[in-house]
Protein backbone atom coordinates (compact mmCIF):
# COMPACT_ATOMS: atom_id res chain seq x y z
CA UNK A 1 0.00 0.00 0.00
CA UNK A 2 2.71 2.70 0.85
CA UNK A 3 4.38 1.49 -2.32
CA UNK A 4 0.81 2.64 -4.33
CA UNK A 5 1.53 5.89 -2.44
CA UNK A 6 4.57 7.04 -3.11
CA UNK A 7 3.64 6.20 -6.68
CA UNK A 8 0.56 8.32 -7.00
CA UNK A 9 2.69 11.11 -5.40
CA UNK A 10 5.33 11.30 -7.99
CA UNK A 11 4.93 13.46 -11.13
CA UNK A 12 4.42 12.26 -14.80
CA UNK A 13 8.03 12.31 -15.45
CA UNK A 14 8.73 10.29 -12.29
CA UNK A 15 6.72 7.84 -12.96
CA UNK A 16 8.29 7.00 -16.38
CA UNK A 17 11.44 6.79 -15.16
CA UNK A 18 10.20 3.91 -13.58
CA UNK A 19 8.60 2.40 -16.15
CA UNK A 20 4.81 3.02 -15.82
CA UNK A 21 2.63 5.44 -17.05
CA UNK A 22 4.26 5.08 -20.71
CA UNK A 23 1.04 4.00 -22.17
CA UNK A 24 0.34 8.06 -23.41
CA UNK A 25 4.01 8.35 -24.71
CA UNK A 26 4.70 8.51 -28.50
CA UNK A 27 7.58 6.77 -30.34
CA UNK A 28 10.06 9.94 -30.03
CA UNK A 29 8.95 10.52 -26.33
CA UNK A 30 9.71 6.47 -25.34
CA UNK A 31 13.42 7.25 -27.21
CA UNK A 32 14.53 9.91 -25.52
CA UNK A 33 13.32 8.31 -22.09
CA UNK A 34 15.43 6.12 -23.26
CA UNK A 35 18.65 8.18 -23.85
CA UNK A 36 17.88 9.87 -20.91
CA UNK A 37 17.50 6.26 -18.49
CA UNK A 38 20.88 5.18 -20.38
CA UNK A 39 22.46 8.11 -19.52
CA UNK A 40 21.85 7.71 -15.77
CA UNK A 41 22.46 4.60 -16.18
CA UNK A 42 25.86 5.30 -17.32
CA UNK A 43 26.36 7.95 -14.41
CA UNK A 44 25.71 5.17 -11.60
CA UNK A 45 27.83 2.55 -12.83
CA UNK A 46 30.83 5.56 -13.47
CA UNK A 47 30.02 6.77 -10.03
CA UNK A 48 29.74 2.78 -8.75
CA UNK A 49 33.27 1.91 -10.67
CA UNK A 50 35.05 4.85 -8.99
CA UNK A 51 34.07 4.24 -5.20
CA UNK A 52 34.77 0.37 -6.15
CA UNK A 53 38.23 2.25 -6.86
CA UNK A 54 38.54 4.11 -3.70
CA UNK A 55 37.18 0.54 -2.19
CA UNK A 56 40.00 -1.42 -3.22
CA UNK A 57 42.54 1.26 -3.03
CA UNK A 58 41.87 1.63 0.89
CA UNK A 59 41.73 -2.26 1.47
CA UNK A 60 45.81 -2.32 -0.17
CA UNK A 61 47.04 0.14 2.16
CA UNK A 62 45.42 -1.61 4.78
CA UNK A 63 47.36 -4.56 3.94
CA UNK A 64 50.71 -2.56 3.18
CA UNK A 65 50.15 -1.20 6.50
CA UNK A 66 49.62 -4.59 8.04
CA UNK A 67 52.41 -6.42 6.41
CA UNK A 68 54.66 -3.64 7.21
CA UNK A 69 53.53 -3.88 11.26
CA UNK A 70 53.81 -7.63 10.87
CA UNK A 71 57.13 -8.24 8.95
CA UNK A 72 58.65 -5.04 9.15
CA UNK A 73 59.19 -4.59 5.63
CA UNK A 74 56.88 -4.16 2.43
CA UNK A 75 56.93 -6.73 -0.29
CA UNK A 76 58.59 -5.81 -3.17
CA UNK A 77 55.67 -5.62 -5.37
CA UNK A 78 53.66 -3.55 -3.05
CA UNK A 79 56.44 -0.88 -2.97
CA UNK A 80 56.73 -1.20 -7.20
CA UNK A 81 52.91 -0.48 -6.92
CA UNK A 82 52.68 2.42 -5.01
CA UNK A 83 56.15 4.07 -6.23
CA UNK A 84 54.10 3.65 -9.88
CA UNK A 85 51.34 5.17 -8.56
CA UNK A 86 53.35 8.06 -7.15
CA UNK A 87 55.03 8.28 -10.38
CA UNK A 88 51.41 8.56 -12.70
CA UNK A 89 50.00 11.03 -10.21
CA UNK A 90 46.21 10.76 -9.54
């Protein structure tokens, strides 16, 4: 029921977005709804593949940081790594 709600509270536009109320829409209006859904689309998985990024990126220096309490030194490839990265620049 709250679902039916928030539904019947969104505008026109809103409402296509999600797929429904595309019954009144003409050929041209369904295609760019269309360009306009792929472009989001394309925003959220740029925005997802970044913080995946900044995911990953935090877990190695958490292990750099680990192996360098636990052994003292940093594997050899791990120093290659983040003396490339250095080197690129962000």
């Amino acid at each position: 029921m709250q679902v039916k709600l928030k539904l019947a509270s969104l505008g026109h536009p809103q409402r296509n977005l999600l797929g429904t109320d595309l019954g009144s829409l003409s050929t041209k209006e369904l295609g760019q709804l269309e360009d306009q859904v792929e472009m989001s689309l394309q925003q959220i998985r740029s925005k997802k593949f970044i913080l995946e990024g900044m995911i990953w990126r935090r877990k190695l220096q958490e292990l750099m940081i680990w192996l360098h309490c636990s052994t003292g030194d940093l594997p050899h490839i791990l120093i290659f790594q983040s003396s490339r990265e250095a080197s690129i620049g962000p």
